[in-house]
N, C-alpha and C. Protein backbone atom coordinates (compact mmCIF):
# COMPACT_ATOMS: atom_id res chain seq x y z
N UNK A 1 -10.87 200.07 117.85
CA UNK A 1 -10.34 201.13 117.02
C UNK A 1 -11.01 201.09 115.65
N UNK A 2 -12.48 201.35 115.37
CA UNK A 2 -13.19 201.34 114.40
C UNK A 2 -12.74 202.10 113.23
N UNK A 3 -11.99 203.16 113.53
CA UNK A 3 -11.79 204.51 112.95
C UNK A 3 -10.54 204.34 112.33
N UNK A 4 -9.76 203.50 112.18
CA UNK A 4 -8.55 203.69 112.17
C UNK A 4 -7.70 203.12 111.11
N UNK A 5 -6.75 203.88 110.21
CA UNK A 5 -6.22 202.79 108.80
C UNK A 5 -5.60 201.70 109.50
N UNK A 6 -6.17 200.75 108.59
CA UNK A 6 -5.36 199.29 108.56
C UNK A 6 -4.44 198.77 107.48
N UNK A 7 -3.96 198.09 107.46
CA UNK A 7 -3.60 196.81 106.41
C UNK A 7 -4.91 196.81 105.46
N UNK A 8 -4.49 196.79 104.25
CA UNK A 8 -5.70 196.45 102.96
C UNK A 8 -5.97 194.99 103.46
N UNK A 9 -5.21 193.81 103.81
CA UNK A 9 -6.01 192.51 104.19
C UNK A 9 -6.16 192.69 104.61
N UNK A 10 -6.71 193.18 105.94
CA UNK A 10 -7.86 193.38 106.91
C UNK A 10 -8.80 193.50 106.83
N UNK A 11 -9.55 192.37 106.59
CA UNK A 11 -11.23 192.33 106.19
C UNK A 11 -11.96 193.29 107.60
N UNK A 12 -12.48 194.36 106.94
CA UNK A 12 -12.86 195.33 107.89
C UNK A 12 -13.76 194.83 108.84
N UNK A 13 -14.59 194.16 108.21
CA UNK A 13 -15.65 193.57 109.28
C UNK A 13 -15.69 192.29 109.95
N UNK A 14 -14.27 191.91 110.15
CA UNK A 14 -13.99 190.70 110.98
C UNK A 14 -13.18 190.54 111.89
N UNK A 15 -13.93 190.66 113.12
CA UNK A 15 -13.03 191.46 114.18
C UNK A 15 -11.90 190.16 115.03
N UNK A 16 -12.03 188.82 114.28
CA UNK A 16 -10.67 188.15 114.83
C UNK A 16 -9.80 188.68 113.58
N UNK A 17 -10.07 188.91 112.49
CA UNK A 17 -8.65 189.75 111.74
C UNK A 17 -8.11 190.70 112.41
N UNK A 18 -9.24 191.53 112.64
CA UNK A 18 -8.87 192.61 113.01
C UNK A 18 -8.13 192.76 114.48
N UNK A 19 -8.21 192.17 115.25
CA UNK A 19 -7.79 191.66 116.76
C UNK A 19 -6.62 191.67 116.37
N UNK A 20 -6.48 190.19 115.52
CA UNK A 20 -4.94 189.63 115.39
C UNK A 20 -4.29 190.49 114.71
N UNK A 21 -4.80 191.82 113.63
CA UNK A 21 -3.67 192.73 112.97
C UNK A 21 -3.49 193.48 114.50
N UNK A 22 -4.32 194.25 114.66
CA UNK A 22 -4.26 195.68 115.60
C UNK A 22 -3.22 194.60 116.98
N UNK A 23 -3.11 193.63 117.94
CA UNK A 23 -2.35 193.24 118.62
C UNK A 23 -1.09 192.39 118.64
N UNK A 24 -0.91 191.64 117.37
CA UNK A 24 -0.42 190.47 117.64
C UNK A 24 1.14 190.77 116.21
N UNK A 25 0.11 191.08 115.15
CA UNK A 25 0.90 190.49 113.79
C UNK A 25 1.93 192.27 113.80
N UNK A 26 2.78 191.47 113.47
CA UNK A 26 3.83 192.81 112.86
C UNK A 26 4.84 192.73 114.50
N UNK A 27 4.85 192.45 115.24
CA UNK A 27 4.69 193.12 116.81
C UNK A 27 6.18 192.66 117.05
N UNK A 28 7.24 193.04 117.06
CA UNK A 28 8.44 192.63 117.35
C UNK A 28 8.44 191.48 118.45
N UNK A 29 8.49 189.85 118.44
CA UNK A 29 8.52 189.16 119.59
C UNK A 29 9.66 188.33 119.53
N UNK A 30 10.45 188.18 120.50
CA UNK A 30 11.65 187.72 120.69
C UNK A 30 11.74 186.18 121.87
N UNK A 31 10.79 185.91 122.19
CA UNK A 31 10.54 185.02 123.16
C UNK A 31 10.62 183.39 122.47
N UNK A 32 11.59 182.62 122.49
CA UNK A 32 12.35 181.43 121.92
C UNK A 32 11.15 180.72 121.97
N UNK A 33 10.24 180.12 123.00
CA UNK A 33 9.12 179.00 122.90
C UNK A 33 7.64 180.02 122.50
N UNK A 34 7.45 181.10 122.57
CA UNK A 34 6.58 181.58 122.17
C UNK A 34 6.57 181.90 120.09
N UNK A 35 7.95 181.66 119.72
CA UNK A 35 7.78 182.04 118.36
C UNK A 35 8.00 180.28 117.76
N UNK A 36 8.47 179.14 118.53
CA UNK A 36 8.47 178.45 118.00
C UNK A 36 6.85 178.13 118.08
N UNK A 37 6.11 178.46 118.70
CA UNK A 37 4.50 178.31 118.62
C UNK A 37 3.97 178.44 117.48
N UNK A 38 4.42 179.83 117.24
CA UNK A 38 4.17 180.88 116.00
C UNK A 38 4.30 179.81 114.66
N UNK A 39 5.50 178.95 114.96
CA UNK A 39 5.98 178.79 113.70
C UNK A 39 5.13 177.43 113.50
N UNK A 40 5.14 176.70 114.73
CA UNK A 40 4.64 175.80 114.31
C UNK A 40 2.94 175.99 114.13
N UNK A 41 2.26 177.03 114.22
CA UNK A 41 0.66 177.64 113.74
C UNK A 41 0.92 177.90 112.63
N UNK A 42 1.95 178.50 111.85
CA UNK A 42 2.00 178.58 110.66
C UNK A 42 2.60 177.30 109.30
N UNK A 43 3.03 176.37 110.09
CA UNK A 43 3.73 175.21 109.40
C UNK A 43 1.84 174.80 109.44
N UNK A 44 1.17 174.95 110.18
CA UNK A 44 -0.16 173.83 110.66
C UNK A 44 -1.18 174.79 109.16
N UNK A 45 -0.73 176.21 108.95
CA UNK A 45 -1.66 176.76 107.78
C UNK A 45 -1.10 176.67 106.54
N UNK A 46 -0.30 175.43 106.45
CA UNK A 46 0.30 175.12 104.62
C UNK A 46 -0.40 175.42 104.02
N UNK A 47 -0.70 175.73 102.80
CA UNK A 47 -1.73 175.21 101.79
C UNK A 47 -3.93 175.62 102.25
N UNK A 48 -4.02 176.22 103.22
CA UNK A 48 -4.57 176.58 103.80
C UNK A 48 -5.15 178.28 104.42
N UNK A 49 -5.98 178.93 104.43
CA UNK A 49 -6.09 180.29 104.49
C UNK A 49 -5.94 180.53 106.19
N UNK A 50 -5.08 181.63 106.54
CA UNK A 50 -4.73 181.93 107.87
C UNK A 50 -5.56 182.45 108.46
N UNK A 51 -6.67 182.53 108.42
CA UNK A 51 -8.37 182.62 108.67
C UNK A 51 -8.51 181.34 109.51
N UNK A 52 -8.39 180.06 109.01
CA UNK A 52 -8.76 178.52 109.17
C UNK A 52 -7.96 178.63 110.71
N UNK A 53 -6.47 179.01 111.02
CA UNK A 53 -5.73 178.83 112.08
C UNK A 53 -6.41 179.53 112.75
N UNK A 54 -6.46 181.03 112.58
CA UNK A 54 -6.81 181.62 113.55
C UNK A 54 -8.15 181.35 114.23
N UNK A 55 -9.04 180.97 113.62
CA UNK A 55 -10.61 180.44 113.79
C UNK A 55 -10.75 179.19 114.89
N UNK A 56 -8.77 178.00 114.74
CA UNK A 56 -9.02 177.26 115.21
C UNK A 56 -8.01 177.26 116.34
N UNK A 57 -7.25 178.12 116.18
CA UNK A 57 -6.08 178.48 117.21
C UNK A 57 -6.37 178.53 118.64
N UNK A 58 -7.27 178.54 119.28
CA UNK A 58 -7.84 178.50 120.45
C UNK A 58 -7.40 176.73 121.11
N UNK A 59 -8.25 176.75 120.10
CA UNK A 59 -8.60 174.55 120.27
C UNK A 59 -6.84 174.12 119.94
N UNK A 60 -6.52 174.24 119.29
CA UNK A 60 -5.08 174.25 118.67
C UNK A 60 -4.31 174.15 119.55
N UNK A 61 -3.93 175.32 120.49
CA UNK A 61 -2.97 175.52 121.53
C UNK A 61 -3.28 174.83 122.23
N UNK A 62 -4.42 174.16 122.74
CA UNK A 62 -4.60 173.29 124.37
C UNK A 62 -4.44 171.92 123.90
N UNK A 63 -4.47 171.54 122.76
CA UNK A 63 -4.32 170.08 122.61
C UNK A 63 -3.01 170.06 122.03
N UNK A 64 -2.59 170.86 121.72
CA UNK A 64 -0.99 170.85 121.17
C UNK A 64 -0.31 171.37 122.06
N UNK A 65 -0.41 171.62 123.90
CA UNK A 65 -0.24 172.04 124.97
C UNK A 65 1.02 173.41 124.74
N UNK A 66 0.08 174.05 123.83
CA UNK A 66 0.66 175.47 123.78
C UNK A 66 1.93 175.16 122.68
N UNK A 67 2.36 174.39 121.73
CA UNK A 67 3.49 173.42 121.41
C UNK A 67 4.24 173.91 121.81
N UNK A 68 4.69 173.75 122.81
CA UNK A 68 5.84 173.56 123.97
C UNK A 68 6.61 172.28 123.69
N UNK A 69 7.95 172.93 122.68
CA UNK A 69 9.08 171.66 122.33
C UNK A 69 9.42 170.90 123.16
N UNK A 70 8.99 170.86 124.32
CA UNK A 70 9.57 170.10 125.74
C UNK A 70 8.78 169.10 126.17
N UNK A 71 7.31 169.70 125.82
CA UNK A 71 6.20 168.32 125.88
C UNK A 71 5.67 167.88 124.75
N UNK A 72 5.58 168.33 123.45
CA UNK A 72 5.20 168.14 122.13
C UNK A 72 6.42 167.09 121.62
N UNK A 73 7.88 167.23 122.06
CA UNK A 73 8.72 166.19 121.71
C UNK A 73 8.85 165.52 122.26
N UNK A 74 7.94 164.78 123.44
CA UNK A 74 7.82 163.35 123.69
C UNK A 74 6.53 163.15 123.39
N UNK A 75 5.50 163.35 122.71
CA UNK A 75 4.48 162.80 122.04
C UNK A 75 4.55 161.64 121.65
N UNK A 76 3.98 160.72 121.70
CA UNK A 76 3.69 159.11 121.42
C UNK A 76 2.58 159.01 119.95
N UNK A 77 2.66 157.82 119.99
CA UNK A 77 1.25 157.42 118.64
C UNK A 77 0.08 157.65 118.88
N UNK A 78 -0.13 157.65 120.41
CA UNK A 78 -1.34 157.58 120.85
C UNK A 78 -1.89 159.12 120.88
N UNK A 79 -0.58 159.84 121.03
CA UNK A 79 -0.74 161.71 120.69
C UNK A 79 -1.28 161.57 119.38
N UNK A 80 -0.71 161.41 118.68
CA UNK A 80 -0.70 161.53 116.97
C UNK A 80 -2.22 160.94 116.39
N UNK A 81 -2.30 159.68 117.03
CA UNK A 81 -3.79 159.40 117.09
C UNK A 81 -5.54 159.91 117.70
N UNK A 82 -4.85 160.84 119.12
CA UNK A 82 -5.60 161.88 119.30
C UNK A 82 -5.52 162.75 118.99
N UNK A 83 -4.57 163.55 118.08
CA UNK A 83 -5.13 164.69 117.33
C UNK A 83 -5.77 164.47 115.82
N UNK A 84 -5.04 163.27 115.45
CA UNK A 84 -6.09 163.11 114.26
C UNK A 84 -7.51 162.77 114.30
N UNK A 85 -7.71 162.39 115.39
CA UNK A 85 -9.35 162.33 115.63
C UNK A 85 -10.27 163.33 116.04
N UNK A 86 -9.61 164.75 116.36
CA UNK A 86 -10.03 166.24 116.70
C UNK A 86 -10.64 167.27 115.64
N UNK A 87 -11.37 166.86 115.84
CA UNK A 87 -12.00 167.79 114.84
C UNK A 87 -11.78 169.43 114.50
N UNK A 88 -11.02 169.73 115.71
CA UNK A 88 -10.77 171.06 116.39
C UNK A 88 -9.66 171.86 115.12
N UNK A 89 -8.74 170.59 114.90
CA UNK A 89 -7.70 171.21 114.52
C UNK A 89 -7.85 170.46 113.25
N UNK A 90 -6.49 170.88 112.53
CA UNK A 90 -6.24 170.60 111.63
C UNK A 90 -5.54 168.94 111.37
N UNK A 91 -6.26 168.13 111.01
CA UNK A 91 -5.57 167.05 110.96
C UNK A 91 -5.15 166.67 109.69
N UNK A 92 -3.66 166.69 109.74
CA UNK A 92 -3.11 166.30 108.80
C UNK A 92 -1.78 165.10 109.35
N UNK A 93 -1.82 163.90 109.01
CA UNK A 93 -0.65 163.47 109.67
C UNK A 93 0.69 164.13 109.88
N UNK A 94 1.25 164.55 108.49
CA UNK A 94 2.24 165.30 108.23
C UNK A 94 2.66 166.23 108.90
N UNK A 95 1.91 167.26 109.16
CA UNK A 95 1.46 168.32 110.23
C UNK A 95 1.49 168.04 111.63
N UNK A 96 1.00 166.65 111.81
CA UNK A 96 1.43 166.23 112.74
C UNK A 96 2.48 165.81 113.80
N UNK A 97 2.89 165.10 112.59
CA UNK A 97 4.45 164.45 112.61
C UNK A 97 5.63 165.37 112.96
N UNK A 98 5.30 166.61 111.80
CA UNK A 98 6.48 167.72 111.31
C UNK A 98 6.27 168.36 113.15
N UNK A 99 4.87 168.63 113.82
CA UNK A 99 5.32 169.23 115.04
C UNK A 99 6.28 168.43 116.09
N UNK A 100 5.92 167.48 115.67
CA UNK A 100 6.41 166.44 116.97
C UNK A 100 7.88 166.70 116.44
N UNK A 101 8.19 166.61 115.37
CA UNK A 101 9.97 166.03 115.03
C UNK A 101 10.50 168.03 114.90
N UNK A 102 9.74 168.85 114.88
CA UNK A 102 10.68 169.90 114.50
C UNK A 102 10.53 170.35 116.01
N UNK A 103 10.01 169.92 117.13
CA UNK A 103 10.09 170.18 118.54
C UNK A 103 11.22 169.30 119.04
N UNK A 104 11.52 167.96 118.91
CA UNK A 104 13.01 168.07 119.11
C UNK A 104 14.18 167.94 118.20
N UNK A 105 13.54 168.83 117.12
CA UNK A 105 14.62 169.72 116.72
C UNK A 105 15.04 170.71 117.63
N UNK A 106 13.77 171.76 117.80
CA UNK A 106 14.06 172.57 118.85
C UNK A 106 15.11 172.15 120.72
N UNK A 107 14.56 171.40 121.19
CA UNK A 107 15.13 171.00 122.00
C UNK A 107 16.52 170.45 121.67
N UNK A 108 17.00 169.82 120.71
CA UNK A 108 18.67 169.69 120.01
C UNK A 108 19.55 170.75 120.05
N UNK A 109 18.88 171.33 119.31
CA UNK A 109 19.68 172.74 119.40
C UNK A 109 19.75 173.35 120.53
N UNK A 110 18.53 173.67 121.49
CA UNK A 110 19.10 174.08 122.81
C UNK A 110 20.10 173.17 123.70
N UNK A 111 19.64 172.11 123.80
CA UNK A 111 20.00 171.35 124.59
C UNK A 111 21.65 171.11 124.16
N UNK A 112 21.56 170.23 123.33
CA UNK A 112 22.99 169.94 122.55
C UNK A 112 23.77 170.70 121.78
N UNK A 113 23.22 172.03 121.58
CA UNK A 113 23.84 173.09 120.71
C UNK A 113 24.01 174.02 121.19
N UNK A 114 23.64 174.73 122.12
CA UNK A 114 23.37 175.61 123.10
C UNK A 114 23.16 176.87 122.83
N UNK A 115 21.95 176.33 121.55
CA UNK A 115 21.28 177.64 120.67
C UNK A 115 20.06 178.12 121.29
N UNK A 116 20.03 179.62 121.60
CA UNK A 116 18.66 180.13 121.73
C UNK A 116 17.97 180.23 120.33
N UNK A 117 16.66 179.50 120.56
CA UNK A 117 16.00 179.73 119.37
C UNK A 117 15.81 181.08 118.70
N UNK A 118 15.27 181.95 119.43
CA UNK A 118 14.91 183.56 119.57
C UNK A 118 15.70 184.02 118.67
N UNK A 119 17.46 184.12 119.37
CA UNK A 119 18.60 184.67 118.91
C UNK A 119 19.03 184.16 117.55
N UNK A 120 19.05 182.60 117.43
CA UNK A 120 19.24 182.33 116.16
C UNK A 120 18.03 182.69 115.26
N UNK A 121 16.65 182.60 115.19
CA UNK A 121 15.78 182.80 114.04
C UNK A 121 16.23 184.62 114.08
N UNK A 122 16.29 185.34 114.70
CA UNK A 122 16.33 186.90 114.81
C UNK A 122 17.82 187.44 113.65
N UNK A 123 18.93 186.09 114.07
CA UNK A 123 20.15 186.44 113.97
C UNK A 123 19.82 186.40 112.53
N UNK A 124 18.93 185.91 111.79
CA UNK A 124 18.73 186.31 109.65
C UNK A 124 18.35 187.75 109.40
N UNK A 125 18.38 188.51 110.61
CA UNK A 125 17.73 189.68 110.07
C UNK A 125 18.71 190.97 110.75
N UNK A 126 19.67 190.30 111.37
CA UNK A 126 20.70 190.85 111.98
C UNK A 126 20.43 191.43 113.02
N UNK A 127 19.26 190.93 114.41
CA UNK A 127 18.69 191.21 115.19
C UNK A 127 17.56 192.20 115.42
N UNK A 128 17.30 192.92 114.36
CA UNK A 128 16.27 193.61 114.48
C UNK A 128 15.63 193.57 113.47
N UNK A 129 14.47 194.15 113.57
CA UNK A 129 13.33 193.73 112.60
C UNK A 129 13.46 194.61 110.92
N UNK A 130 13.37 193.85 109.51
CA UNK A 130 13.50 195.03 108.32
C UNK A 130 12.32 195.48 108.33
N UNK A 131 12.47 196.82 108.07
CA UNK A 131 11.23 197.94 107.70
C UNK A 131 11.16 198.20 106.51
N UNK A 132 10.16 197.89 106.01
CA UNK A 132 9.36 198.10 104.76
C UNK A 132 8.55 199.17 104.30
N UNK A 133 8.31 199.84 103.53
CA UNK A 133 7.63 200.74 102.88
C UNK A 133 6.81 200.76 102.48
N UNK A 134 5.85 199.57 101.98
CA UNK A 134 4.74 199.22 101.45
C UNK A 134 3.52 200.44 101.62
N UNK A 135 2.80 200.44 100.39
CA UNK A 135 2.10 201.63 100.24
C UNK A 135 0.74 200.52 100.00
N UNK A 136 1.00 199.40 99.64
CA UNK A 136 -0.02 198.65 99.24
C UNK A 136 0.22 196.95 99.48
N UNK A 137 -0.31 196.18 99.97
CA UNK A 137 0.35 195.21 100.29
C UNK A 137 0.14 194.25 99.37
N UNK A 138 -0.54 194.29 97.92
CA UNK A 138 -0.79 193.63 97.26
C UNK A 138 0.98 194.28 96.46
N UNK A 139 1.90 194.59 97.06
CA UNK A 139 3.09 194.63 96.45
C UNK A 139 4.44 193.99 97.38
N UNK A 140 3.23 193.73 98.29
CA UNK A 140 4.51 192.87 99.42
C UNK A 140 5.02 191.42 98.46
N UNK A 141 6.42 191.15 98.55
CA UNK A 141 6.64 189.92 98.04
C UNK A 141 6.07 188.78 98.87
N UNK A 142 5.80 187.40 98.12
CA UNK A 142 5.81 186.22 99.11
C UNK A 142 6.87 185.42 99.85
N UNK A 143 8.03 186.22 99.78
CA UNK A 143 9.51 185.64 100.07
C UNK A 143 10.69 186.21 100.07
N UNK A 144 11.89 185.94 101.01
CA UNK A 144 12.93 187.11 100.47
C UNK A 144 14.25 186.36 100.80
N UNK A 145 15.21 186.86 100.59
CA UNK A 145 16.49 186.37 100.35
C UNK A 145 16.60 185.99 102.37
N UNK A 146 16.31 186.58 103.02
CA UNK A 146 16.52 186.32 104.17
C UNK A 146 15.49 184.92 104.74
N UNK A 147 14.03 185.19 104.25
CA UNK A 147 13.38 183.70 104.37
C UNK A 147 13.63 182.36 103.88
N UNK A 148 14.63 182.73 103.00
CA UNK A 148 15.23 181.46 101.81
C UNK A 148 16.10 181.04 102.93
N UNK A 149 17.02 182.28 103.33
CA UNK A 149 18.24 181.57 104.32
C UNK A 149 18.28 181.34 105.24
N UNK A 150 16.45 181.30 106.17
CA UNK A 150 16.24 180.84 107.34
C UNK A 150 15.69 179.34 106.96
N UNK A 151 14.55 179.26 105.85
CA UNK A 151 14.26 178.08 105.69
C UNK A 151 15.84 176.77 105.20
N UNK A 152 16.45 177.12 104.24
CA UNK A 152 17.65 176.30 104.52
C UNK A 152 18.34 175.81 105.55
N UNK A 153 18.04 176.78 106.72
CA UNK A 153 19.30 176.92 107.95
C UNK A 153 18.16 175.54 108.65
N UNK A 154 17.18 175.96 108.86
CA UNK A 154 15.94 175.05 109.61
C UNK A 154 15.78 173.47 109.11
N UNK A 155 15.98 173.51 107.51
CA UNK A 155 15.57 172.32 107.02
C UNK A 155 16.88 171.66 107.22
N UNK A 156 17.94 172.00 106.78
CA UNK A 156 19.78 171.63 107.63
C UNK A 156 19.14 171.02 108.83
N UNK A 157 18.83 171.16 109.88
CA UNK A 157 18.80 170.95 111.09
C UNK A 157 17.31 170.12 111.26
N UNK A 158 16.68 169.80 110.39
CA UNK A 158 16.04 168.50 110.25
C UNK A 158 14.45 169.19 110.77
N UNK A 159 14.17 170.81 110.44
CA UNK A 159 12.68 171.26 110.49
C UNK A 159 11.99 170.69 109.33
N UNK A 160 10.56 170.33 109.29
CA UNK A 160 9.32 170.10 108.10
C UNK A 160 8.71 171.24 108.69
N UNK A 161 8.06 171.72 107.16
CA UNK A 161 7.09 172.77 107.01
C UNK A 161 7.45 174.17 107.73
N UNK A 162 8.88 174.15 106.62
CA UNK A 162 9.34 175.83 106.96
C UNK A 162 10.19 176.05 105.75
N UNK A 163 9.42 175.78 104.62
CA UNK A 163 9.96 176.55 103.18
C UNK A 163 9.69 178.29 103.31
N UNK A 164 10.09 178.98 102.63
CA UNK A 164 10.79 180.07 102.62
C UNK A 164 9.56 181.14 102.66
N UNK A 165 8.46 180.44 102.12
CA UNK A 165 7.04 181.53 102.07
C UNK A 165 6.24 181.55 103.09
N UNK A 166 5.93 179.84 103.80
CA UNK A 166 5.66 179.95 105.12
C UNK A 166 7.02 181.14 106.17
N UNK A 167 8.07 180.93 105.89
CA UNK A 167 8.93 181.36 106.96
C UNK A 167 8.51 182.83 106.37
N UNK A 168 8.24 183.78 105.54
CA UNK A 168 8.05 185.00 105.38
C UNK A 168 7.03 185.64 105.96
N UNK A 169 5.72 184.48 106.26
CA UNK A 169 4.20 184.82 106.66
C UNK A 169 5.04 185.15 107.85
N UNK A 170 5.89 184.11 108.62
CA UNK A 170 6.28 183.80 110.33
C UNK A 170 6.58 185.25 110.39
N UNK A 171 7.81 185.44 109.85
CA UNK A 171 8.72 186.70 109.81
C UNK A 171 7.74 187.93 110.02
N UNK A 172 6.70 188.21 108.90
CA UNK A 172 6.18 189.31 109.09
C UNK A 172 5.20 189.39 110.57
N UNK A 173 4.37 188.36 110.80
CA UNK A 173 3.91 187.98 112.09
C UNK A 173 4.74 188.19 113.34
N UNK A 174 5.60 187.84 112.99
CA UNK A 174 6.41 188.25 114.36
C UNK A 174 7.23 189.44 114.57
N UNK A 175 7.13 190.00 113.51
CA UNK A 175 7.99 191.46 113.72
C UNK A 175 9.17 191.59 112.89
N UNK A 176 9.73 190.09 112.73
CA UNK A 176 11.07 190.11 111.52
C UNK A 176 11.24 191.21 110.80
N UNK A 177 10.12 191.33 109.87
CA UNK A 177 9.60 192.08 108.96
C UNK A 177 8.38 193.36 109.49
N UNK A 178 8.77 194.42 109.16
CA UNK A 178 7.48 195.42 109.34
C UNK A 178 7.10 195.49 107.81
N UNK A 179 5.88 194.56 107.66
CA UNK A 179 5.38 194.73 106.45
C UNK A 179 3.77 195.92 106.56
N UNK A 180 3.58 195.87 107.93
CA UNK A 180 2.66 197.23 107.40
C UNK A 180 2.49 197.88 106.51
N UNK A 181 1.35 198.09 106.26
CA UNK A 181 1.28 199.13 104.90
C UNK A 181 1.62 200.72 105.72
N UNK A 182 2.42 201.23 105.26
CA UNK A 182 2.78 203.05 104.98
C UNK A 182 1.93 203.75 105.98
N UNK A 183 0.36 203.18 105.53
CA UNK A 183 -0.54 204.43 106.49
C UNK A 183 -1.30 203.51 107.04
N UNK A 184 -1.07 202.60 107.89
CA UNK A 184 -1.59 201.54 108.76
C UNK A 184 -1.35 202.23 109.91
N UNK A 185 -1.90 202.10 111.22
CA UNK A 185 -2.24 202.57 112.41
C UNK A 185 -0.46 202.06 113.12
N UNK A 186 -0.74 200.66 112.88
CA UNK A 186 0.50 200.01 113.47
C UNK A 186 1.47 200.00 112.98
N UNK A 187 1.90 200.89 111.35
CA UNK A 187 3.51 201.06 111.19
C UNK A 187 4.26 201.56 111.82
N UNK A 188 4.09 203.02 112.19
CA UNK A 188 5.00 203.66 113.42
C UNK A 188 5.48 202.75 114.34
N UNK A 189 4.54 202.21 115.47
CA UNK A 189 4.67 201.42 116.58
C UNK A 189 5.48 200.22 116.33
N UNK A 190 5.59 199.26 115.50
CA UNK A 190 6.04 198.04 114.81
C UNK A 190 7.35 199.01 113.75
N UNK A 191 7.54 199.84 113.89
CA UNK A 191 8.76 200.35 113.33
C UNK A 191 10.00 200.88 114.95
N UNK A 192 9.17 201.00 115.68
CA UNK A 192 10.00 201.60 117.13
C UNK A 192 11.51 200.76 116.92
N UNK A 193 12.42 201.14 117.79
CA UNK A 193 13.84 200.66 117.77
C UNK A 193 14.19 199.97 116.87
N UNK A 194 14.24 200.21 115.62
CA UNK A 194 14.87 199.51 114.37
C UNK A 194 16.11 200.25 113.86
């Protein structure tokens, strides 16, 4: 779709931006182990440009076996020691650590709480996604009263690397938020049943 308004970040001539705006980002997704993925790709781009993930997100998912809270929370030292030696990804211990321990977080809460992830991260926004107006996205905030009260709810329950600005990137990525800009191709569509 060469022709077509985007998002002002959408570096026009880089077609994994452009991939990941036009299919992925904004896109209402509700699927409990597919957004804890999400979250944990975005806990992995702290401090870091979301360029770096996406560039490495390929390599990422197969050695972090898709982070699937079910096999990522029995990870051993010897895990932790083969991903820090990967050049692929991002090695950060911390980053490391935070996937392994906020995956059985995840599994706690299902298991022993008998929380759907999906339903609870969705339930801050009162199940459907807020729609935004943005005319320019250099006016989007980095945070909002609803990312504050997901990151509290998460860090309560013993998540790393889900302060309130990472959880806003998540939010808009996953549909939480329709932060589209106004005359982006994908506001309409990413606005449907709201």
């Amino acid at each position: 779709m060469p022709d077509v308004s985007r998002c002002g970040w959408v570096p026009p001539h880089d077609p994994l931006y452009t991939h990941y705006h036009d299919t992925e980002w904004g896109r209402p997704n509700y699927d409990s182990k597919s957004l804890f993925s999400k979250l944990m790709q975005d806990g992995q781009q702290a401090g870091l440009a979301w360029i770096t993930i996406l560039r490495k997100r390929e390599h990422m998912l197969k050695v972090y076996d898709n982070f699937d809270p079910d096999i990522v929370a029995h990870y051993t030292d010897r895990d932790v020691e083969r991903l820090l030696t990967d050049r692929g990804i991002i090695r950060s211990r911390p980053k490391i650590n935070a996937a392994i321990g906020n995956s059985e977080c995840y599994v706690r809460m299902r298991d022993e709480e008998g929380i759907d992830f999906g339903e609870f991260l969705w339930s801050h926004v009162g199940g459907k996604p807020i729609v935004n107006r943005w005319k320019n996205f250099n006016d989007m905030p980095v945070q909002s009263p609803e990312s504050g009260a997901l990151s509290a709810n998460l860090k309560n329950r013993g998540f790393k690397f889900v302060g309130p600005v990472i959880l806003y990137a998540f939010m808009q990525a996953v549909g939480m938020v329709n932060d589209h800009e106004i005359s982006c191709h994908a506001y309409a569509d990413c606005s449907v049943n709201t």
